[in-house]
Protein backbone atom coordinates (compact mmCIF):
# COMPACT_ATOMS: atom_id res chain seq x y z
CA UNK A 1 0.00 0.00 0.00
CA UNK A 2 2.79 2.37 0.99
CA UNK A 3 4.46 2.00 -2.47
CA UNK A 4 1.00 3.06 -4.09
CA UNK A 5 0.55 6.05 -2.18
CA UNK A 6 4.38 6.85 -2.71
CA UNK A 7 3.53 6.46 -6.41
CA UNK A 8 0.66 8.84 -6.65
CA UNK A 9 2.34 11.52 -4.82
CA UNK A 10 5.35 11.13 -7.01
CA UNK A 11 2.53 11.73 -10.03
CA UNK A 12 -0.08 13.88 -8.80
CA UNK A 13 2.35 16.13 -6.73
CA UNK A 14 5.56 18.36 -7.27
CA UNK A 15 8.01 16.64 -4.81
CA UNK A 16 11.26 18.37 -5.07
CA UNK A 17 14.38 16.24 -5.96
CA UNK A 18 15.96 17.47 -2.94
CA UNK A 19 13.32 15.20 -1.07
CA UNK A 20 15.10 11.92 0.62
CA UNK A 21 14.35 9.58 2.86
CA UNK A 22 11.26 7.57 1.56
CA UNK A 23 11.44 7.82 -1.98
CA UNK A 24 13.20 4.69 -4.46
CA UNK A 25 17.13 5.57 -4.52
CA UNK A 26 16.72 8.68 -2.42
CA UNK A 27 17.39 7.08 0.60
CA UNK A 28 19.00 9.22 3.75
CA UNK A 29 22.43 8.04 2.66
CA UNK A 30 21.79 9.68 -1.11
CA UNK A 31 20.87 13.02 1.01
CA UNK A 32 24.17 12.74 2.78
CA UNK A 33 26.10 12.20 0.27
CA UNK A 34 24.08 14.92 -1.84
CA UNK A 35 24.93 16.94 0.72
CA UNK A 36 28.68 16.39 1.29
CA UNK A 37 28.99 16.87 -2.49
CA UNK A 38 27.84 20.60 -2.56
CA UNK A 39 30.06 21.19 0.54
CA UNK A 40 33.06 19.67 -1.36
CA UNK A 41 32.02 21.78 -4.33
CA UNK A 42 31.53 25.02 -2.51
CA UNK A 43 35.20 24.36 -0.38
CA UNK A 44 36.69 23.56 -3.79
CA UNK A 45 35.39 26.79 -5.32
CA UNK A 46 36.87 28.77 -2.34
CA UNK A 47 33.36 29.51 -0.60
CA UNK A 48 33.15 29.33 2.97
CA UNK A 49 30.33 26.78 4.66
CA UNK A 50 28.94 26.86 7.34
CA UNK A 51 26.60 23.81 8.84
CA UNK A 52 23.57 23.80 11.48
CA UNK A 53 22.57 20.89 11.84
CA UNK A 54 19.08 20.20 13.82
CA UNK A 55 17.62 16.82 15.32
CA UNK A 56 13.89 16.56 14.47
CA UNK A 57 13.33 13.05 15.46
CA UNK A 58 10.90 13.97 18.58
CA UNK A 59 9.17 16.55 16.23
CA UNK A 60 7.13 14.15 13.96
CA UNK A 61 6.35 11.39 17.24
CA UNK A 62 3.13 12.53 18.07
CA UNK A 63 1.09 12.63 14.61
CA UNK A 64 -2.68 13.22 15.28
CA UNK A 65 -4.15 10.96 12.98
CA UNK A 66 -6.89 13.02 11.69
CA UNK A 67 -4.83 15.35 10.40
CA UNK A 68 -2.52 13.33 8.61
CA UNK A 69 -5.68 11.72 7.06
CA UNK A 70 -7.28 15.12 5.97
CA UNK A 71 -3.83 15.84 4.23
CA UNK A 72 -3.83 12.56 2.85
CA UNK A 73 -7.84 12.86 1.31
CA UNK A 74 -6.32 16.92 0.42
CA UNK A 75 -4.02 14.88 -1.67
CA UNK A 76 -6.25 12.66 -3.53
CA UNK A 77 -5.57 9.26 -1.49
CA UNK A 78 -8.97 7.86 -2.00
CA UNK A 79 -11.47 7.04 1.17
CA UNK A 80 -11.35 3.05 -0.11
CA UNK A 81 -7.73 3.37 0.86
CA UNK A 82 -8.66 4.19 4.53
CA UNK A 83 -10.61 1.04 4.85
């Protein structure tokens, strides 16, 4: 079911390519090393970088439920899919 849903989001709506983690070969390692590519780039051009970097783990624990459904249905995932 997952890889259906995945599959009309990935048609229906603009997902950036920047956007890892959960889509086929874009896993967190791709990110990473997405990542550590444009700060090898920008050192090698003679830019300076600078990196925060923030832990939002705890952030996404408590999903209410309704709401991820109403985005969901916002989205197109059809009610039959609920079931």
């Amino acid at each position: 079911m997952r890889d259906v849903i995945v599959d009309h989001l990935e048609r229906n709506i603009p997902i950036q390519d920047s956007q890892h983690g959960f889509r086929k070969g874009r896993s967190c390692l791709a990110n990473l090393l997405a990542f550590l590519d444009k700060v090898t780039e920008s050192i090698n051009n003679g830019l300076c970088v600078d990196v925060i970097l923030l832990d939002f783990a705890k952030a996404f624990d408590p999903v209410l439920h309704q709401h991820l459904l109403r985005k969901l249905r916002a989205n197109g995932i059809h009610e039959k899919i609920f079931k």
